[in-house]
PDB file of N, CA and C in Angstrom:
ATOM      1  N   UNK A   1     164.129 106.165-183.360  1.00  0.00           N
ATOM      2  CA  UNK A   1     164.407 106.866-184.600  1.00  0.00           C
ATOM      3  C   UNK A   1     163.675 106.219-185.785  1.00  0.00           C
ATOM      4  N   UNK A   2     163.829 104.597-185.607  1.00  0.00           N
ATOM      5  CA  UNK A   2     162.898 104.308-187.076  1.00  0.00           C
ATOM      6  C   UNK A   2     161.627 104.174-186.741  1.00  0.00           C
ATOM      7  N   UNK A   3     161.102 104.782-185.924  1.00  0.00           N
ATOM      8  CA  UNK A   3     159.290 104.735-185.600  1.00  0.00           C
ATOM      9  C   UNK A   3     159.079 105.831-186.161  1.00  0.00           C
ATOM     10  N   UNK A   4     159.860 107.221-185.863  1.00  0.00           N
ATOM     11  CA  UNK A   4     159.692 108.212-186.611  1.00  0.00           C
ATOM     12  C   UNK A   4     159.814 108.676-188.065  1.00  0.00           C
ATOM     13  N   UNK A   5     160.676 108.146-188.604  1.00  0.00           N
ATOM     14  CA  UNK A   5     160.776 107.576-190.116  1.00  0.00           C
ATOM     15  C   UNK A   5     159.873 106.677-190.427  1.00  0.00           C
ATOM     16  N   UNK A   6     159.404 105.735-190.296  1.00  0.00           N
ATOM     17  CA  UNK A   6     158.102 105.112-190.563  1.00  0.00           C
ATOM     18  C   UNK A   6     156.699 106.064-190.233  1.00  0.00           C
ATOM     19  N   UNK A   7     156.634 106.821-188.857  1.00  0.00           N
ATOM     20  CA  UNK A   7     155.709 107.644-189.160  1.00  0.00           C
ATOM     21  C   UNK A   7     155.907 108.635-190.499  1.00  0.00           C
ATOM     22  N   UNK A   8     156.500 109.144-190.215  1.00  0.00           N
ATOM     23  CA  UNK A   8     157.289 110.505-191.552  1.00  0.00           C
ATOM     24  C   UNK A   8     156.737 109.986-193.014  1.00  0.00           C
ATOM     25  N   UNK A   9     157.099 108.518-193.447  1.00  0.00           N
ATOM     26  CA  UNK A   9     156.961 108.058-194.488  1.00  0.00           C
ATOM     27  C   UNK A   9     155.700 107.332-194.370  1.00  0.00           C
ATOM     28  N   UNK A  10     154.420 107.025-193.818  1.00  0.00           N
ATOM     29  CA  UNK A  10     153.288 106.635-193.635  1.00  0.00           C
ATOM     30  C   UNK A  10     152.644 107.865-193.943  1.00  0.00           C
ATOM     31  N   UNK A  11     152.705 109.310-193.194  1.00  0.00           N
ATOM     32  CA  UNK A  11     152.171 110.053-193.602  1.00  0.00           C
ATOM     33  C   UNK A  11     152.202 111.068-194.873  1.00  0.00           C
ATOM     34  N   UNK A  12     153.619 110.571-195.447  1.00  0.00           N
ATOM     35  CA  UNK A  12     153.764 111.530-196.012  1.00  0.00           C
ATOM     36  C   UNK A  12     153.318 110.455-198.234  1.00  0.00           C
ATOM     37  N   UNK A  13     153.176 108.884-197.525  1.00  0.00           N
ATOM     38  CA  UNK A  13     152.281 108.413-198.719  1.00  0.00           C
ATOM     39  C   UNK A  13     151.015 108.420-198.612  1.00  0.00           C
ATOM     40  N   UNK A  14     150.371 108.558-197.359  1.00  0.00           N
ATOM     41  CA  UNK A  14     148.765 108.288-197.767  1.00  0.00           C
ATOM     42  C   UNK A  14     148.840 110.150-197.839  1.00  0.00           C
ATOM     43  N   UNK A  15     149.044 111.259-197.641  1.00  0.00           N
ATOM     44  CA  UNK A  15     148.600 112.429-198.035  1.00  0.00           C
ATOM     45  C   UNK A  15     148.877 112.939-199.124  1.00  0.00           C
ATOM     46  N   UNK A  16     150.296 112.800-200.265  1.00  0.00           N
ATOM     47  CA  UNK A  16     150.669 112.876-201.125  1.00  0.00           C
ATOM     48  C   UNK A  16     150.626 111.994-202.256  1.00  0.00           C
ATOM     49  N   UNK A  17     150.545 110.984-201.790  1.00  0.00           N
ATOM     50  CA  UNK A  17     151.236 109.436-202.798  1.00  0.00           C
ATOM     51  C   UNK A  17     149.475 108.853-203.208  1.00  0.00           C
ATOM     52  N   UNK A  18     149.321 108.443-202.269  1.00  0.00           N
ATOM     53  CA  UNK A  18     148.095 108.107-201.959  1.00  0.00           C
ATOM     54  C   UNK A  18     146.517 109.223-202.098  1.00  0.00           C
ATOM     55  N   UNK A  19     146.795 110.292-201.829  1.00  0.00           N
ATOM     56  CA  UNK A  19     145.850 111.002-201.568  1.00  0.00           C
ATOM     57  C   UNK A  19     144.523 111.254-200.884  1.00  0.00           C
ATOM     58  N   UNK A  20     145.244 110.332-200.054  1.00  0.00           N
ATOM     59  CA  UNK A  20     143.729 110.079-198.877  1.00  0.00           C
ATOM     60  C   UNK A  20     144.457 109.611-197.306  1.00  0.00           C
ATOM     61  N   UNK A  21     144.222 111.037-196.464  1.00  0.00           N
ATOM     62  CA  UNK A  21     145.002 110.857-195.633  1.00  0.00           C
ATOM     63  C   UNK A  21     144.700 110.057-194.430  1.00  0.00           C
ATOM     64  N   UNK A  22     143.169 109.525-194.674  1.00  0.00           N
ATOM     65  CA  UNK A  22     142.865 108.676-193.871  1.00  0.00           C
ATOM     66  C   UNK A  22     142.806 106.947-194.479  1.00  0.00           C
ATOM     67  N   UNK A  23     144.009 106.819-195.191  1.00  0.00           N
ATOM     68  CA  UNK A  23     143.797 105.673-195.414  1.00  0.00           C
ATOM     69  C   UNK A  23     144.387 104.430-194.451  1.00  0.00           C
ATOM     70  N   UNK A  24     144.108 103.603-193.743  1.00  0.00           N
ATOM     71  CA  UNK A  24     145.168 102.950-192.777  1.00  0.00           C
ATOM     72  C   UNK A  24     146.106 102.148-193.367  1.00  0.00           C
ATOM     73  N   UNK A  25     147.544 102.834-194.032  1.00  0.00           N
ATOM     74  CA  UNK A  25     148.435 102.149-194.335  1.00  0.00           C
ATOM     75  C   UNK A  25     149.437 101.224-193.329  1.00  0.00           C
ATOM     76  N   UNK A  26     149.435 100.117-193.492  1.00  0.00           N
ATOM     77  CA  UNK A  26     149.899  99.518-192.470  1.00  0.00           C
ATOM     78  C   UNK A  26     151.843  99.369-192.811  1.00  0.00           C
ATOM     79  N   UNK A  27     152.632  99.273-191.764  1.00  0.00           N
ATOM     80  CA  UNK A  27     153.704  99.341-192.132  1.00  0.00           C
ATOM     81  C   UNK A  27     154.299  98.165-192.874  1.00  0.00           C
ATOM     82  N   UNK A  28     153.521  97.160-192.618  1.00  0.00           N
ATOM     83  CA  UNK A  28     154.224  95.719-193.542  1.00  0.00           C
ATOM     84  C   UNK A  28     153.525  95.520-194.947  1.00  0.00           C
ATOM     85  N   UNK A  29     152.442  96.390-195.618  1.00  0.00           N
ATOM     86  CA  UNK A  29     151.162  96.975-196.001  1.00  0.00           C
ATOM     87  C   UNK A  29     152.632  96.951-197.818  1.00  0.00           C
ATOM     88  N   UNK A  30     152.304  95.708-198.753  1.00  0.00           N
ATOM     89  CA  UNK A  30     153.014  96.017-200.307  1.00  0.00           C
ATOM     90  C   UNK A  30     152.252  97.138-200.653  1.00  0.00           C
ATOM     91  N   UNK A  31     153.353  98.057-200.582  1.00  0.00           N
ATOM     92  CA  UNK A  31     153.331  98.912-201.823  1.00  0.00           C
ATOM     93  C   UNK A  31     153.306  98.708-203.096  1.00  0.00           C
ATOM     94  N   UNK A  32     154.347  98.502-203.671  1.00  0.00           N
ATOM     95  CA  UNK A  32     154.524  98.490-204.947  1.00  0.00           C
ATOM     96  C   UNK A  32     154.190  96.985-205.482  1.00  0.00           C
ATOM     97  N   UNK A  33     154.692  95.952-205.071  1.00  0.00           N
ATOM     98  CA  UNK A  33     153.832  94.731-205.659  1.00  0.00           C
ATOM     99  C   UNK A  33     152.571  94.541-205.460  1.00  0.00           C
ATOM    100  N   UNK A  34     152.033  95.402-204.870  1.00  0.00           N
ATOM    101  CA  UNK A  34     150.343  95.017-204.575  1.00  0.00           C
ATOM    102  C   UNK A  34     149.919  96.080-205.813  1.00  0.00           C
ATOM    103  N   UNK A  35     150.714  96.942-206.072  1.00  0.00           N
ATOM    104  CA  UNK A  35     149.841  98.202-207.106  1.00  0.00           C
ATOM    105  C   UNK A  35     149.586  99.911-206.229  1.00  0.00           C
ATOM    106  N   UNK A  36     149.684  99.332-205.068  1.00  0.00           N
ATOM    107  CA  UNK A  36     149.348 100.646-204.041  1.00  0.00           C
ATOM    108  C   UNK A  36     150.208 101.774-205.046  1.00  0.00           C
ATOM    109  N   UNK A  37     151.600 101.579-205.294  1.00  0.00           N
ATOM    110  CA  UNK A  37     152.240 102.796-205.640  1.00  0.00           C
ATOM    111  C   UNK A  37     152.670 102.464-206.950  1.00  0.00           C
ATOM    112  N   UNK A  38     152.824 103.093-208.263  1.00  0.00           N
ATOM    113  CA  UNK A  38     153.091 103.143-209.475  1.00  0.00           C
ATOM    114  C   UNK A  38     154.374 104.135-209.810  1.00  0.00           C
ATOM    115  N   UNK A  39     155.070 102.910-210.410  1.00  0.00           N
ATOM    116  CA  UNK A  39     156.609 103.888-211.037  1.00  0.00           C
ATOM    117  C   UNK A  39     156.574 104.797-211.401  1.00  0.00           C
ATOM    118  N   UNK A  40     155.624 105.964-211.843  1.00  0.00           N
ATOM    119  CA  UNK A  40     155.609 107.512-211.583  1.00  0.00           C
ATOM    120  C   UNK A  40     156.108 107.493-209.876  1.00  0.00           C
ATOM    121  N   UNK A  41     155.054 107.256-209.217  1.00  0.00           N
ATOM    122  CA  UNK A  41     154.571 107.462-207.606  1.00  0.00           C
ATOM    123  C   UNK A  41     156.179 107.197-207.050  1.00  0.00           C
ATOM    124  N   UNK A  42     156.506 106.028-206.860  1.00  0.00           N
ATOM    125  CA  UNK A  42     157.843 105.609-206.818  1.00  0.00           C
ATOM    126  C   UNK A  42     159.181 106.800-206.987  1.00  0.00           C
ATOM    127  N   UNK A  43     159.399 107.392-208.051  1.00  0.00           N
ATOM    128  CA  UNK A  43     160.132 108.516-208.049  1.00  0.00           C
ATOM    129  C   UNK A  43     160.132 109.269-207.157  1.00  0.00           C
ATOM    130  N   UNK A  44     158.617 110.032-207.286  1.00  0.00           N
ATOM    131  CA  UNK A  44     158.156 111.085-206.217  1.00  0.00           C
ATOM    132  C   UNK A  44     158.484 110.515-204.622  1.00  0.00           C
ATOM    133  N   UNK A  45     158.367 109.369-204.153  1.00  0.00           N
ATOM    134  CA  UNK A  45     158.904 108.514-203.121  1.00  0.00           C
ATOM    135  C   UNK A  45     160.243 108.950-202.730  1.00  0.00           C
ATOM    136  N   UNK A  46     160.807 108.387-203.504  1.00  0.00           N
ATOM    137  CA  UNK A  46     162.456 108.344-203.807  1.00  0.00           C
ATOM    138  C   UNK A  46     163.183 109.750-203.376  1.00  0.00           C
ATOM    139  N   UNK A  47     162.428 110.799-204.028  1.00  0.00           N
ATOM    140  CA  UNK A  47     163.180 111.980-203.937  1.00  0.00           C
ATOM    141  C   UNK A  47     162.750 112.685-202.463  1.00  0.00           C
ATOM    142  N   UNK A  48     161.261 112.370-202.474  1.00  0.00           N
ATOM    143  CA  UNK A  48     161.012 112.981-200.492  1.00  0.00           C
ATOM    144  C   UNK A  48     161.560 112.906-199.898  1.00  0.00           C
ATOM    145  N   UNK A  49     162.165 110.928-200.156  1.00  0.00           N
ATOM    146  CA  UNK A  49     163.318 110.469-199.111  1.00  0.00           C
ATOM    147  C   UNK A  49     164.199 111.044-199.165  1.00  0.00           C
ATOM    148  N   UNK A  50     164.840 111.260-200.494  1.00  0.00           N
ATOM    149  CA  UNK A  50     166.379 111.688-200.457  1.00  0.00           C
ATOM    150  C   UNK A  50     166.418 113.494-199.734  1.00  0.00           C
ATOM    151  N   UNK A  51     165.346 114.340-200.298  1.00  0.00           N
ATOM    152  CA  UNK A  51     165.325 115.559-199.242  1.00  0.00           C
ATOM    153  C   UNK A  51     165.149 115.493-197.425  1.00  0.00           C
ATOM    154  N   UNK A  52     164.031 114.544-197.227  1.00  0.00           N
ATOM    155  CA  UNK A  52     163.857 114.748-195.939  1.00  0.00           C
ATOM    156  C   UNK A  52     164.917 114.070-194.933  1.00  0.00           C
ATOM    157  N   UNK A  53     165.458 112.878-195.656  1.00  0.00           N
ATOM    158  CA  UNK A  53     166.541 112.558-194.603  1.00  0.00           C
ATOM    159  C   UNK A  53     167.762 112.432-194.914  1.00  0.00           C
ATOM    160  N   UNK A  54     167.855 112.767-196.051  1.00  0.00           N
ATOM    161  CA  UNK A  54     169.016 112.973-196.652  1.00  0.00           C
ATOM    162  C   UNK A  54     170.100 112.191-196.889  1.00  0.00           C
ATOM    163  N   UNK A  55     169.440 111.271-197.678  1.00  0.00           N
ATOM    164  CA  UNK A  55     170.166 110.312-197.784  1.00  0.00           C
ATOM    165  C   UNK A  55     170.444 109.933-199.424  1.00  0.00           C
ATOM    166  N   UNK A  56     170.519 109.191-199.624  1.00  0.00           N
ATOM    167  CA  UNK A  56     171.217 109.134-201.495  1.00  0.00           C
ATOM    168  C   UNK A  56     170.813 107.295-201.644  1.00  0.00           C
ATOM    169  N   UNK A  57     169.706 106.952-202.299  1.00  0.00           N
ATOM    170  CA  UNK A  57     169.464 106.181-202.980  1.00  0.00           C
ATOM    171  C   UNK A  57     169.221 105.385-204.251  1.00  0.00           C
ATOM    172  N   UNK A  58     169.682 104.447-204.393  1.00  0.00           N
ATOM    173  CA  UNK A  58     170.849 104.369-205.585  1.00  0.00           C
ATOM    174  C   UNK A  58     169.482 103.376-206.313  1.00  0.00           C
ATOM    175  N   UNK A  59     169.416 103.594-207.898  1.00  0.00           N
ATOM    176  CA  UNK A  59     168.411 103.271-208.899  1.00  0.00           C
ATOM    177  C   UNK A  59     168.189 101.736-208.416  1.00  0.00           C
ATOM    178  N   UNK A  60     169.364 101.121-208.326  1.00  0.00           N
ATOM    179  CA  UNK A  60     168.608  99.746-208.077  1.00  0.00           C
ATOM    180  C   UNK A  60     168.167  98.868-206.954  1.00  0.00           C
ATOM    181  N   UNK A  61     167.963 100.019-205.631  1.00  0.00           N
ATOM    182  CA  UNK A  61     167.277  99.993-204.485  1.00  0.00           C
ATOM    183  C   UNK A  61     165.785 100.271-204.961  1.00  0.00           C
ATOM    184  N   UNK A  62     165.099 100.819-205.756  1.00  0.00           N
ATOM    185  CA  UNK A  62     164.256 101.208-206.512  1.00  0.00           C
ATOM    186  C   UNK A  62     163.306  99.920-206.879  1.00  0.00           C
ATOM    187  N   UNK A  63     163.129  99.094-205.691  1.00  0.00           N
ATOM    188  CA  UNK A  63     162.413  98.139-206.788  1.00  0.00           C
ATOM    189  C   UNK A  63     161.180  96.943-205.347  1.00  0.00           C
ATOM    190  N   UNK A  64     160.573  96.589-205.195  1.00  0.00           N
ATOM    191  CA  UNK A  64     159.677  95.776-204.889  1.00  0.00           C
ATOM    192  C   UNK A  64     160.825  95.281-203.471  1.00  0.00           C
ATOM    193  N   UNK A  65     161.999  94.574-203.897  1.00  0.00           N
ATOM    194  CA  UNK A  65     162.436  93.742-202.849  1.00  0.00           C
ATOM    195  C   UNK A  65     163.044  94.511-202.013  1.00  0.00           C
ATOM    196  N   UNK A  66     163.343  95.848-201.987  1.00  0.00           N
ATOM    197  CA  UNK A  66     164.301  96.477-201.255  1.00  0.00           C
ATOM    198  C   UNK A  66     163.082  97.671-200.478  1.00  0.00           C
ATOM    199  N   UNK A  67     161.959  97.889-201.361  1.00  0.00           N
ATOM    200  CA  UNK A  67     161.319  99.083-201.265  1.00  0.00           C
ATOM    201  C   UNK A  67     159.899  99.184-201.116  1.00  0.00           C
ATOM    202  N   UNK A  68     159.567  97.957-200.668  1.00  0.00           N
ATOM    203  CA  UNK A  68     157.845  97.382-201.005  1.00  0.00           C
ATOM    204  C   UNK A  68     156.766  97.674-200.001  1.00  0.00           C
ATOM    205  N   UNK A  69     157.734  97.900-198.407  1.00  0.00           N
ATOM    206  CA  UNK A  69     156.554  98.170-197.050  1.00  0.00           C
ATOM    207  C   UNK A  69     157.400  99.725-196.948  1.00  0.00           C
ATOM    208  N   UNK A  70     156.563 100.134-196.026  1.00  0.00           N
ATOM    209  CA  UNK A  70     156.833 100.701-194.729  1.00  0.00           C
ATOM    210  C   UNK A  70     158.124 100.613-194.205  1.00  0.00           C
ATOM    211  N   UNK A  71     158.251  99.424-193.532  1.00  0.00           N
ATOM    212  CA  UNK A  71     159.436  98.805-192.980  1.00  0.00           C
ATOM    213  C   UNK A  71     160.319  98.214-193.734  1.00  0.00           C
ATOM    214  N   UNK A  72     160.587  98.268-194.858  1.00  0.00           N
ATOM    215  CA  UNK A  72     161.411  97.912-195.665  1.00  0.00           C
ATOM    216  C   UNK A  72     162.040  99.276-196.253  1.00  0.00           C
ATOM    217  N   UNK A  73     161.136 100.357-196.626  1.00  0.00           N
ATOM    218  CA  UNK A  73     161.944 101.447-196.738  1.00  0.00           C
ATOM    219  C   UNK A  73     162.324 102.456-195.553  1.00  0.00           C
ATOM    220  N   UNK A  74     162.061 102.356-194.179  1.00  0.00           N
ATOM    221  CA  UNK A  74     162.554 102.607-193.037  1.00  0.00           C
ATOM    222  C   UNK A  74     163.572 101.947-192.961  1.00  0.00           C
ATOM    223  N   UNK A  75     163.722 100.921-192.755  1.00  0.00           N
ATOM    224  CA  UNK A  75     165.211 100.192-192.667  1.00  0.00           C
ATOM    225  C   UNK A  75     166.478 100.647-193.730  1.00  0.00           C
ATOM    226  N   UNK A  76     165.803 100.724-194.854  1.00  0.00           N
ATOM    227  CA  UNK A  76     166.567 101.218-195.555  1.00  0.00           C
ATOM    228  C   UNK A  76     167.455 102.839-195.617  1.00  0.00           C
ATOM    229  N   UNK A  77     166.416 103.488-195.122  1.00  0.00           N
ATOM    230  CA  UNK A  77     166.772 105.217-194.735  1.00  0.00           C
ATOM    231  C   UNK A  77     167.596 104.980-193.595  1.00  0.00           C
ATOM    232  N   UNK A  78     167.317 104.010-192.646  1.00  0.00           N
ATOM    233  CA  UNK A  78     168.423 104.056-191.537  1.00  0.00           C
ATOM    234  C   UNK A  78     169.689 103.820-191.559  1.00  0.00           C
ATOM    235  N   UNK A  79     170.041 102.253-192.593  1.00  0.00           N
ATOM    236  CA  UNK A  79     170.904 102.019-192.800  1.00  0.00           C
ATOM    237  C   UNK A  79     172.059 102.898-193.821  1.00  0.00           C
ATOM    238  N   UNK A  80     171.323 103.927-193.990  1.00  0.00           N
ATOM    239  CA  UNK A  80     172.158 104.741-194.967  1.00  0.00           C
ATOM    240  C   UNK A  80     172.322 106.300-194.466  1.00  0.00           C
ATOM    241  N   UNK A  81     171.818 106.319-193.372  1.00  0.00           N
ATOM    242  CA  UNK A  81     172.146 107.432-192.076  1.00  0.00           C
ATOM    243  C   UNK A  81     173.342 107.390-191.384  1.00  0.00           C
TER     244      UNK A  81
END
């Protein structure tokens, strides 16, 4: 289940977020402390998640330590499934 959520959310930042769907985002790969994604970008993040798996994530999950890979926001969608 979280391979598929990590796929889901790999593809759905380098085609939307990112805009280049061949980019090789890796799952341990900083997002947001490296610059990859910008607090506009971040929102738009936030809410995909909350439609596609339906889950409810709370503003101060929103940030670098909770939300920074791949696998950091997979874990997170699971644990709130």
């Amino acid at each position: 289940m979280t391979e598929d959520i990590r796929e889901g959310l790999r593809g759905f930042l380098t085609k939307e977020i990112l805009k280049d769907a061949s980019y090789p985002l890796e799952d341990d790969e900083a997002l947001i402390s490296s610059g990859l994604i910008d607090s506009f970008s971040l929102v738009d993040v936030a809410l995909w998640v909350e439609n596609t798996y339906g889950v409810k994530l709370q503003d101060n999950q929103l940030n670098a330590g909770t939300f920074d890979t791949v696998n950091e926001l997979a874990d997170l969608i699971q644990s709130q499934k």
